[in-house]
N, C-alpha and C. Protein backbone atom coordinates (compact mmCIF):
# COMPACT_ATOMS: atom_id res chain seq x y z
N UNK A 1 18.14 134.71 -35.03
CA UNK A 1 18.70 135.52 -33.97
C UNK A 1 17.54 136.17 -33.21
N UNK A 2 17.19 136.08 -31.98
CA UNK A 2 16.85 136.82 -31.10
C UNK A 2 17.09 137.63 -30.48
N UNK A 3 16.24 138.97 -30.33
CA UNK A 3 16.75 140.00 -29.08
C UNK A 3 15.54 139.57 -28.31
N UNK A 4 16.33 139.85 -26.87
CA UNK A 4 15.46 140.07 -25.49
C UNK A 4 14.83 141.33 -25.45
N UNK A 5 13.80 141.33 -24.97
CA UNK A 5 12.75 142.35 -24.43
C UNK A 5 13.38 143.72 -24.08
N UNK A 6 13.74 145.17 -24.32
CA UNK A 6 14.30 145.97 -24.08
C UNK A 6 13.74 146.34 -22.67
N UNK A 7 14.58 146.19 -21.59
CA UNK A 7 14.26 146.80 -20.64
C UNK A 7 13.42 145.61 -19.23
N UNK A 8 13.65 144.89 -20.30
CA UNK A 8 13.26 143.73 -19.27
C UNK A 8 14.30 143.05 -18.24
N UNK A 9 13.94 143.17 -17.25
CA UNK A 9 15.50 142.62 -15.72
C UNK A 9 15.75 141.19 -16.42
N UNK A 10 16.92 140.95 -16.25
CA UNK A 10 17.04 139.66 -16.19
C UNK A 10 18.38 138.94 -15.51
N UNK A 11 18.34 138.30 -14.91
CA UNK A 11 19.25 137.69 -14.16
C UNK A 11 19.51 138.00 -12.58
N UNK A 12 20.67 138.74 -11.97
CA UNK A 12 20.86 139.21 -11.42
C UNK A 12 19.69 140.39 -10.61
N UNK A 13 19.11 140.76 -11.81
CA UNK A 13 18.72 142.34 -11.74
C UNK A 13 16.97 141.96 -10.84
N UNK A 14 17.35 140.88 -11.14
CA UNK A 14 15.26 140.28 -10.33
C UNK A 14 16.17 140.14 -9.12
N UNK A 15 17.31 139.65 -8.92
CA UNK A 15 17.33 139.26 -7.42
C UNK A 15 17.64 140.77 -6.59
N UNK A 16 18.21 142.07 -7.52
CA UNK A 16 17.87 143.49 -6.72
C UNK A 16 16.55 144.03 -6.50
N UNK A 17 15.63 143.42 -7.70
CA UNK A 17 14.18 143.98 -7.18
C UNK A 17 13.98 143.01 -6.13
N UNK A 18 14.08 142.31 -6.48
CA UNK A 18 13.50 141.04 -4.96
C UNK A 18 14.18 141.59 -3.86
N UNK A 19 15.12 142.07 -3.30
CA UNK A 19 15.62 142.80 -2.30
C UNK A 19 14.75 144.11 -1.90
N UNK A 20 14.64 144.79 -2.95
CA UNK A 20 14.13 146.38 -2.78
C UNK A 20 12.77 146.13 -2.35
N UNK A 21 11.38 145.24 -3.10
CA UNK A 21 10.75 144.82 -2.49
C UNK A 21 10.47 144.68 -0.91
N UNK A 22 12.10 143.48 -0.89
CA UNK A 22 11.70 143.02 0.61
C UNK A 22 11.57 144.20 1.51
N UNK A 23 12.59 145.43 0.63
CA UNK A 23 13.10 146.72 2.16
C UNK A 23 11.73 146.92 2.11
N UNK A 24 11.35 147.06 0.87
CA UNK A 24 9.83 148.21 1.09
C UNK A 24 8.79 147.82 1.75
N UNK A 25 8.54 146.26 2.02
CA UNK A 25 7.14 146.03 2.39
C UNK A 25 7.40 145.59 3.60
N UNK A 26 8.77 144.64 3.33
CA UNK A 26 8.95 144.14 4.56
C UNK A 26 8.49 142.79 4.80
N UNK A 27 9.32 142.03 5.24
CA UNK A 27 9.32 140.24 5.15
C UNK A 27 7.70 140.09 5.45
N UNK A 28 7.05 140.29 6.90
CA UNK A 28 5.65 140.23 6.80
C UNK A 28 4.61 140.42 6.53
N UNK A 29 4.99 141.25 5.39
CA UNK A 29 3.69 142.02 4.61
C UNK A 29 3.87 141.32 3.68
N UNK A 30 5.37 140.28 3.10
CA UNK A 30 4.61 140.00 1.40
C UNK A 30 3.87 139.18 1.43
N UNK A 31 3.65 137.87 2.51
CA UNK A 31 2.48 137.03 1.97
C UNK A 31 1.25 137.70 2.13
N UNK A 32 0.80 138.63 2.39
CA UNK A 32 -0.33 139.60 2.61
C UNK A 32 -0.44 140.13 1.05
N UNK A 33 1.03 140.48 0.53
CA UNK A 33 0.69 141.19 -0.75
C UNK A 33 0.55 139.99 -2.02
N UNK A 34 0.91 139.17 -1.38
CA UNK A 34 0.82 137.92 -2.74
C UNK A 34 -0.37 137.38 -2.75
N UNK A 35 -0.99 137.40 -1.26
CA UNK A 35 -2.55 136.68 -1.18
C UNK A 35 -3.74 137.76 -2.18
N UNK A 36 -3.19 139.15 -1.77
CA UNK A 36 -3.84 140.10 -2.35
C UNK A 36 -4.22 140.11 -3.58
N UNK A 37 -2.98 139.68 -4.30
CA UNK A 37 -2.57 140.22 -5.48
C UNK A 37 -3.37 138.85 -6.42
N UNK A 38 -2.95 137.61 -5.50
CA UNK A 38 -3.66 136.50 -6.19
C UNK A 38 -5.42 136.63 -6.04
N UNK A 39 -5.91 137.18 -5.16
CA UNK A 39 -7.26 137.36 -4.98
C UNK A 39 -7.50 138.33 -5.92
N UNK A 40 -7.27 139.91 -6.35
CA UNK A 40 -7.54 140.47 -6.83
C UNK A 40 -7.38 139.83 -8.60
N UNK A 41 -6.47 139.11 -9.32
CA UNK A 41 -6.37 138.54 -10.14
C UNK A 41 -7.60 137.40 -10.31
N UNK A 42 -8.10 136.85 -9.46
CA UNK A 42 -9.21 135.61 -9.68
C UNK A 42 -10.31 136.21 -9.60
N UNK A 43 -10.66 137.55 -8.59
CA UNK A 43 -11.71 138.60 -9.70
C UNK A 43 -11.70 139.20 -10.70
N UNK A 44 -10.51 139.09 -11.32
CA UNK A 44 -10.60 139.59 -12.52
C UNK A 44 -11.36 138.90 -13.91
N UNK A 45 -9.92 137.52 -13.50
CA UNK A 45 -10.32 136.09 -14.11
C UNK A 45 -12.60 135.98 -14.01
N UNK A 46 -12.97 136.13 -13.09
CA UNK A 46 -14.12 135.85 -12.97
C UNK A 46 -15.28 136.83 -13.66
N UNK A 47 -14.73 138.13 -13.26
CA UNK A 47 -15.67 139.05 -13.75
C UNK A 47 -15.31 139.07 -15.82
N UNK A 48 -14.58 138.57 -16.32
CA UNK A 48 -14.19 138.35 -17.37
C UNK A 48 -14.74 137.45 -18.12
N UNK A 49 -14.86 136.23 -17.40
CA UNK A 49 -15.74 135.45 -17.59
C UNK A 49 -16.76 135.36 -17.69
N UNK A 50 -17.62 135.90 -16.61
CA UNK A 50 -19.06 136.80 -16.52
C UNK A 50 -19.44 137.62 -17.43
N UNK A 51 -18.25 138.21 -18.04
CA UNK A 51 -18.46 139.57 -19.36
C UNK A 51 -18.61 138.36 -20.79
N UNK A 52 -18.01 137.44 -20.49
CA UNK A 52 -18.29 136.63 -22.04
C UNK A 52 -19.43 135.93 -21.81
N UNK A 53 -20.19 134.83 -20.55
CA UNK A 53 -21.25 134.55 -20.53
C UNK A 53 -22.25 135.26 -20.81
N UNK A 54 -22.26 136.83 -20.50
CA UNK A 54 -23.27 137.59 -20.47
C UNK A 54 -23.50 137.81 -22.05
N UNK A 55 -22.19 137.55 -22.85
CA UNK A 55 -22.34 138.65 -24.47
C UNK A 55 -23.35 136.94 -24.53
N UNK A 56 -22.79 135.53 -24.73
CA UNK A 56 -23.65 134.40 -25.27
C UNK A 56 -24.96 134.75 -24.82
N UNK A 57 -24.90 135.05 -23.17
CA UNK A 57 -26.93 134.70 -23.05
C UNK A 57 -27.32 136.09 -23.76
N UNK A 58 -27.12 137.24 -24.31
CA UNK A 58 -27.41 137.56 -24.96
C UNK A 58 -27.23 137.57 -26.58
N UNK A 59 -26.90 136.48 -27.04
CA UNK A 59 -26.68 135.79 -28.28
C UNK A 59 -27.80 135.42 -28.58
N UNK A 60 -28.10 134.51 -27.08
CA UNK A 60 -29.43 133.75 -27.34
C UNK A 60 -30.44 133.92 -27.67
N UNK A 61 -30.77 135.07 -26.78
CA UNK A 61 -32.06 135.99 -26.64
C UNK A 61 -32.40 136.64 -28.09
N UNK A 62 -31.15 137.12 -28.80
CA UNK A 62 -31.73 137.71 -30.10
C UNK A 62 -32.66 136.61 -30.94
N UNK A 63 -33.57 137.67 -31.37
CA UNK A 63 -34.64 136.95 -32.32
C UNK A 63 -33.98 136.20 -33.23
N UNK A 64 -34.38 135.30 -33.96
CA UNK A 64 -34.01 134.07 -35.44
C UNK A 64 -33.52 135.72 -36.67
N UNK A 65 -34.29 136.21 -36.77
CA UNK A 65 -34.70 137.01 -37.60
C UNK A 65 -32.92 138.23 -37.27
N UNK A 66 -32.99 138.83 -35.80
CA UNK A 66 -31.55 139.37 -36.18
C UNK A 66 -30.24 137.87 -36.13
N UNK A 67 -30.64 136.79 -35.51
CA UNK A 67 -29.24 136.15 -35.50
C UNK A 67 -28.71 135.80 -37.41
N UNK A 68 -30.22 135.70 -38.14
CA UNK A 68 -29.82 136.02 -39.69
C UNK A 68 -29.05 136.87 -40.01
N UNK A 69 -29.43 137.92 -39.49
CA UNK A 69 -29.05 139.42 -40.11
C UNK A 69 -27.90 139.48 -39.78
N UNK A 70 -27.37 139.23 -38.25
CA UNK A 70 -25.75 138.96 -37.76
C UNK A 70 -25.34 138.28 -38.60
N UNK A 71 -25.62 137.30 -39.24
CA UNK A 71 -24.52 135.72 -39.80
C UNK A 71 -24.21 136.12 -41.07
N UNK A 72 -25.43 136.66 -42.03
CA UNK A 72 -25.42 137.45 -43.62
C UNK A 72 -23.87 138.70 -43.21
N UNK A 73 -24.14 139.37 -42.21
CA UNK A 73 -22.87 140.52 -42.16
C UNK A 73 -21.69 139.41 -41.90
N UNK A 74 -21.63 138.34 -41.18
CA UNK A 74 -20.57 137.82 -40.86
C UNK A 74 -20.25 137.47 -42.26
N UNK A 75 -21.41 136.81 -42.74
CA UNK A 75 -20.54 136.27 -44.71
C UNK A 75 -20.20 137.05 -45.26
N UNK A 76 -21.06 138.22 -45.46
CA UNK A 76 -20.69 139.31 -46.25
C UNK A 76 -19.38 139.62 -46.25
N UNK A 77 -19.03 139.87 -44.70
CA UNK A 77 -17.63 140.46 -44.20
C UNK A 77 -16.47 139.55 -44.36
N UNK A 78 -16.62 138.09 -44.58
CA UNK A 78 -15.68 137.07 -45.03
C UNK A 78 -15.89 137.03 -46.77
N UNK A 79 -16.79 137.38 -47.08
CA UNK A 79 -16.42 136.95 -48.81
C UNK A 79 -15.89 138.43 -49.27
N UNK A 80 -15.79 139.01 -48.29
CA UNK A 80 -15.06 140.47 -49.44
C UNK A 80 -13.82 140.44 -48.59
N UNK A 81 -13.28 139.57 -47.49
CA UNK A 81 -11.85 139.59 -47.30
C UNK A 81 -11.17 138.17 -48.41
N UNK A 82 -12.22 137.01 -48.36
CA UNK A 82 -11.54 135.92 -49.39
C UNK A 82 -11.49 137.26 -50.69
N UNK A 83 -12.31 138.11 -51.27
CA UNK A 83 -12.23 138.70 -52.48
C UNK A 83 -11.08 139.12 -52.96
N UNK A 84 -10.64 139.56 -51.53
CA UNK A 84 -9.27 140.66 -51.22
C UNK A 84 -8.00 139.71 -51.16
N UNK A 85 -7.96 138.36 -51.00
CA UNK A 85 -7.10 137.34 -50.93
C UNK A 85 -6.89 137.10 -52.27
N UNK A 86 -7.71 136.78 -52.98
CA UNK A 86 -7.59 136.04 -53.98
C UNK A 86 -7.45 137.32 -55.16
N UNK A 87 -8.23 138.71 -55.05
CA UNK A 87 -7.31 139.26 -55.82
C UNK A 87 -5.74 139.55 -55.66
N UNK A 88 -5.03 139.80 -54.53
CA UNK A 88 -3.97 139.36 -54.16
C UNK A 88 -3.15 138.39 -54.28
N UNK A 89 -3.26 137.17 -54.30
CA UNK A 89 -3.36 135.98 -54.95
C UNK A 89 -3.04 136.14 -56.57
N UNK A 90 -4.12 136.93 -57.12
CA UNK A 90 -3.93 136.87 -58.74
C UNK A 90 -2.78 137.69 -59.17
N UNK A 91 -2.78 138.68 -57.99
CA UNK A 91 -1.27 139.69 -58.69
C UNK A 91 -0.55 139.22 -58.34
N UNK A 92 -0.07 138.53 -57.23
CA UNK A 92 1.14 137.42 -56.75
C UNK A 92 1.62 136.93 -57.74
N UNK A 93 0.88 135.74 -58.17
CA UNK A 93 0.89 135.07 -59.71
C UNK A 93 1.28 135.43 -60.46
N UNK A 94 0.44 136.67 -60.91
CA UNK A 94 0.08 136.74 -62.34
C UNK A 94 0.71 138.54 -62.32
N UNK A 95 2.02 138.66 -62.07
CA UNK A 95 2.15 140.20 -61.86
C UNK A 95 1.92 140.62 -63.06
N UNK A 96 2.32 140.18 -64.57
CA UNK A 96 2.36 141.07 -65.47
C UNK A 96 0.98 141.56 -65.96
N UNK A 97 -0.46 141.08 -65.74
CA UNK A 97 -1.57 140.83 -66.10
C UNK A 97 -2.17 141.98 -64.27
């Protein structure tokens, strides 16, 4: 069983915002507001992108010596969540013990 989204329009209720819209902006302003809205979205998209290229080229740049030191915390930080699995795991199993 599914519930729908509380509060989310649906049906009918998009074609009253789509009306109220139209009063408010007015038939010739929406392709102005859709061009907008799509431009302002593909700088987003971009500068987002730019924010993850920037974290890699600075991936790169770190010395051998910290990208070790990063990868040891990355294991570290995965063998004490497998630790946490598998003791979990053992009480699953093995509740009476």
């Amino acid at each position: 069983m599914t519930y729908p989204l509380i509060g989310m329009p649906e049906g009918w209720e998009w074609l009253v915002l789509l009306v109220i819209v139209v009063l408010v902006f007015g038939a010739a302003k929406l392709p102005d507001l859709a061009r907008g809205s799509g431009q302002a979205l593909r700088i987003f998209k971009a500068e987002a992108r730019g924010a993850k290229e920037d974290e890699v080229k600075a991936k790169a740049l770190l010395s051998p010596e910290a990208r070790q030191a990063e990868e040891a915390e990355k294991l570290a930080t995965l063998d004490a969540k497998q630790a946490e699995l598998d003791a979990e795991r053992a009480k699953i199993t093995n509740p009476d013990g």
